[in-house]
Protein backbone atom coordinates (compact mmCIF):
# COMPACT_ATOMS: atom_id res chain seq x y z
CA UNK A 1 23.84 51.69 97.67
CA UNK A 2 27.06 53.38 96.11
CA UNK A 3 27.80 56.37 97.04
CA UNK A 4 28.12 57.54 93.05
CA UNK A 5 24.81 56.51 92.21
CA UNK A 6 23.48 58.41 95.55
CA UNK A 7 25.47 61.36 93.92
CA UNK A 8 24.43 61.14 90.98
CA UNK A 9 20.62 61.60 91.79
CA UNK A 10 21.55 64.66 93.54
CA UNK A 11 23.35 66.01 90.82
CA UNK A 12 20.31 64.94 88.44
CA UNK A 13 17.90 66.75 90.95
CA UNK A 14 19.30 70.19 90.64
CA UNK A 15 16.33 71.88 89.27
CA UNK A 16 17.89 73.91 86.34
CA UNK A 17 14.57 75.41 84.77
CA UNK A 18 13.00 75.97 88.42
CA UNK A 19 16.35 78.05 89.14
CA UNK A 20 16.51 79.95 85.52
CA UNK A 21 12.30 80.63 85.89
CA UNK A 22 13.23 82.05 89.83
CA UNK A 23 16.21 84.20 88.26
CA UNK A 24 14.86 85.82 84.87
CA UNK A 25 10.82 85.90 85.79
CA UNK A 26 10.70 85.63 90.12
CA UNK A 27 8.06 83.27 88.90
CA UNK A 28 7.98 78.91 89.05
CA UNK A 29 8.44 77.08 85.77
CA UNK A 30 6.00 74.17 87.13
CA UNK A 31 3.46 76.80 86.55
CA UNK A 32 4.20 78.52 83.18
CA UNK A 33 3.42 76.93 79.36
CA UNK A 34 3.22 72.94 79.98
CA UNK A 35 4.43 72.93 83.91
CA UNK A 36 7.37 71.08 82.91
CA UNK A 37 10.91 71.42 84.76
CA UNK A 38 13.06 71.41 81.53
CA UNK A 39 14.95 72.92 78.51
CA UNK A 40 12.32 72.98 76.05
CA UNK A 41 9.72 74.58 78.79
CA UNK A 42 12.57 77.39 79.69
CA UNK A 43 12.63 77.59 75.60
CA UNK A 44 9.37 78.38 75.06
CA UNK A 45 8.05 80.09 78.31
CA UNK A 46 11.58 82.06 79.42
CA UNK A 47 13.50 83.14 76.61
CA UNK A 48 15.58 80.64 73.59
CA UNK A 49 19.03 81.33 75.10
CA UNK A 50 17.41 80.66 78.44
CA UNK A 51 16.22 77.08 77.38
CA UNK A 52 20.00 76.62 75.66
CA UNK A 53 21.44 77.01 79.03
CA UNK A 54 19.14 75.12 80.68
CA UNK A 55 19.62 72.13 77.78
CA UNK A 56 23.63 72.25 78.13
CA UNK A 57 23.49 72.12 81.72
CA UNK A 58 20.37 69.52 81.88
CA UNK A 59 22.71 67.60 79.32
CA UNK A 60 25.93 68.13 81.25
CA UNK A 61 23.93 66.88 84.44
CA UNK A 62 23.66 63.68 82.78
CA UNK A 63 27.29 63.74 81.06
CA UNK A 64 28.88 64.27 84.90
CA UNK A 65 27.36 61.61 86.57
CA UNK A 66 28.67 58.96 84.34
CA UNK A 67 32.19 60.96 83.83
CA UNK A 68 32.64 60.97 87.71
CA UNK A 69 32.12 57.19 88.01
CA UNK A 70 34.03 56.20 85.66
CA UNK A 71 37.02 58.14 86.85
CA UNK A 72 35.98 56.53 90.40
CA UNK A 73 36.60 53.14 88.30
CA UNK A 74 33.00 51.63 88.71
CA UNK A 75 31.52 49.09 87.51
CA UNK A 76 29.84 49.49 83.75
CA UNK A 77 26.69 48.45 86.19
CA UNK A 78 27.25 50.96 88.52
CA UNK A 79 27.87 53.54 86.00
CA UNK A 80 25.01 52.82 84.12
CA UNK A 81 23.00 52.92 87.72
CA UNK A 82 24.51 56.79 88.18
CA UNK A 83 23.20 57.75 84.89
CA UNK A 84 19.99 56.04 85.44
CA UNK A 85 19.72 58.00 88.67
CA UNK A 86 20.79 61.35 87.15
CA UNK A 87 18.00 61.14 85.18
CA UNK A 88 15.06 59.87 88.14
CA UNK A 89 16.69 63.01 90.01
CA UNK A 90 15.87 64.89 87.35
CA UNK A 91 12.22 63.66 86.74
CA UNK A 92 11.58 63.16 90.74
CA UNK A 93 13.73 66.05 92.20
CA UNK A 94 13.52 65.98 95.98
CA UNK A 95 14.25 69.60 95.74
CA UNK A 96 10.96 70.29 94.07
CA UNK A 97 9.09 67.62 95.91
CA UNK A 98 9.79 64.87 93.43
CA UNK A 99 8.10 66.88 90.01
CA UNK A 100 10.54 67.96 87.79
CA UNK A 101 11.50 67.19 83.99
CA UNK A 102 10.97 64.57 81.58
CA UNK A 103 14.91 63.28 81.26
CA UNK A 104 15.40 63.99 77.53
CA UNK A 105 18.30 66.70 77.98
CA UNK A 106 19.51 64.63 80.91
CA UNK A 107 19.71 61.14 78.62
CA UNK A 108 21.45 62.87 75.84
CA UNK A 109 24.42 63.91 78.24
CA UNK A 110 24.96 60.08 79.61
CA UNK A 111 24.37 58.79 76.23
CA UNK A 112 27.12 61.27 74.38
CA UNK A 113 29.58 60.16 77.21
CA UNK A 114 27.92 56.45 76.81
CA UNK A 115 28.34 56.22 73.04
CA UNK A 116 30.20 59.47 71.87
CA UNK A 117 30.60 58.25 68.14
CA UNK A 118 26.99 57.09 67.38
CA UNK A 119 25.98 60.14 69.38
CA UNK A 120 27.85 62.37 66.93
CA UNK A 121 26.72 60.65 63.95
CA UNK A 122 23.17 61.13 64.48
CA UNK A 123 24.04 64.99 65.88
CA UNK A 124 23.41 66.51 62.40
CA UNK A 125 20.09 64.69 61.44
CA UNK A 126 18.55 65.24 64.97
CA UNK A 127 19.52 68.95 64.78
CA UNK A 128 17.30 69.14 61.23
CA UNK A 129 14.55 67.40 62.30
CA UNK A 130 14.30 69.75 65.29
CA UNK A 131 14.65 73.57 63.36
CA UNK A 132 12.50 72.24 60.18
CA UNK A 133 9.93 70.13 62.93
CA UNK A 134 10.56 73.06 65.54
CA UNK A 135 9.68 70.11 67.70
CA UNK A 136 11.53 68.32 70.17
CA UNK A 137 9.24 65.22 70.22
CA UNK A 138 9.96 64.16 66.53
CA UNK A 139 13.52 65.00 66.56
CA UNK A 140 14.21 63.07 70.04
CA UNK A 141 12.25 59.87 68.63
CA UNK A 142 14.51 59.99 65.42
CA UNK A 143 17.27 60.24 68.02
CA UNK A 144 16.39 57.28 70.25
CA UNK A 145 15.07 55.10 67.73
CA UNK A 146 18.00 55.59 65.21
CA UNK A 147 20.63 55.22 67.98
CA UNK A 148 20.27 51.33 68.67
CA UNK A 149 20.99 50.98 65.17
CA UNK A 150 24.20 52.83 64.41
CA UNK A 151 25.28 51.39 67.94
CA UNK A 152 25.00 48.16 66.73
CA UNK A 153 26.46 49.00 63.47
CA UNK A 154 29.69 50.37 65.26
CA UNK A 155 29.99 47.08 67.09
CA UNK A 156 28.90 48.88 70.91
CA UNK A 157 28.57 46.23 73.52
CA UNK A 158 24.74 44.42 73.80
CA UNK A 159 24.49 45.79 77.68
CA UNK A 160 24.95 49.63 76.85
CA UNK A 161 22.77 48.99 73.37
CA UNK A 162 19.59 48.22 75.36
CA UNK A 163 20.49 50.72 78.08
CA UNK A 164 20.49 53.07 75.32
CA UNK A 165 16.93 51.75 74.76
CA UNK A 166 15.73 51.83 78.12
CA UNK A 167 17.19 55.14 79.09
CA UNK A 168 14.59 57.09 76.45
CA UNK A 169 12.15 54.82 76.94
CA UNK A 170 12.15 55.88 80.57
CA UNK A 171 11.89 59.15 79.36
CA UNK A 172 8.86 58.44 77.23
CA UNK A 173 7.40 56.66 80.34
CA UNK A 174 7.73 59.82 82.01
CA UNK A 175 6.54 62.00 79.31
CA UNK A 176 3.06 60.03 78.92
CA UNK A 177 2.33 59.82 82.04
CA UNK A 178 2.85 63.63 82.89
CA UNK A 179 0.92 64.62 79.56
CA UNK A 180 -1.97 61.91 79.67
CA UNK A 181 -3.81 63.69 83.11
CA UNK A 182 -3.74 67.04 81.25
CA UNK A 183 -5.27 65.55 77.83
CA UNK A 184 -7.81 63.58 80.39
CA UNK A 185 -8.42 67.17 82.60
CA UNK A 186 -8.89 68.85 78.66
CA UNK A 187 -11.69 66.47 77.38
């Protein structure tokens, strides 16, 4: 395996929110508000400027991997693979035993490097949705499901269109099947 993908899920399995919860509280993320390893956990449970770090770095995580191969003059495979494996090192962080976030900070970063135009296009709209929603969930899915569209109205190439569709989807694979055993353990 490349050494840049290998990289990559190292650099996606530095454990941001575990390190900012350690820091500000002496206390584990994994075990405060929904026990998830990410930005919008550190938001809610830590402090708002705490969860902004935590998102920019999360997101620069993501933005690195794909920035470093590409100035290592990879493939487009093997960069996609880096980015891909950014974000499993962020959901399955072998610092933290393989539990860690859901991706969606993580995504954004490869896919503003990925697709900077479309990415900044959709910026403002996502941004609404999420102070009028206060929500990431809705403003992520207008994100991810809006993206494949402008994408293919700015003429981006088929391969990094439906990575751009399999990246969040990966995420929302991750996200159901961390939330499903708590709504199962609830009723």
């Amino acid at each position: 395996m490349p050494w840049v993908v290998i990289l990559s899920y190292f650099l996606g399995s530095i454990p941001t929110a575990y390190i900012a919860s350690r820091v500000l509280r002496g206390t584990d993320i994994r075990h405060l508000g929904d026990e998830n390893v990410g930005a919008a956990n550190a938001f809610r449970e830590l402090s708002r400027a705490a969860g902004v770090i935590v998102g920019i770095v999360d997101l620069g995580k993501g933005a690195l991997a794909i920035l470093i191969a590409q100035a290592t003059h990879q493939t487009m495979a093997l960069v996609m693979l880096a980015g891909a494996a950014a974000v499993v090192g962020h959901n399955w962080p072998v610092f933290l035993g393989f539990r860690g976030g859901r991706g969606v900070s993580t995504t954004v970063g490869i896919l503003l490097v990925l697709v900077t135009m479309p990415m900044l296009i959709l910026a403002l709209p996502t941004l609404l949705i999420l102070i009028i929603k206060r929500n990431v969930t809705p403003a992520c899915a207008f994100l991810f499901i809006m993206l494949p569209l402008v994408d293919w109205l700015l003429r981006v190439p088929v391969s990094i269109i439906i990575y751009g569709v399999a990246l969040p989807a990966l995420v929302g694979i991750t996200t159901f099947l961390r939330t499903r055993p708590k709504v199962v353990r609830q009723a």
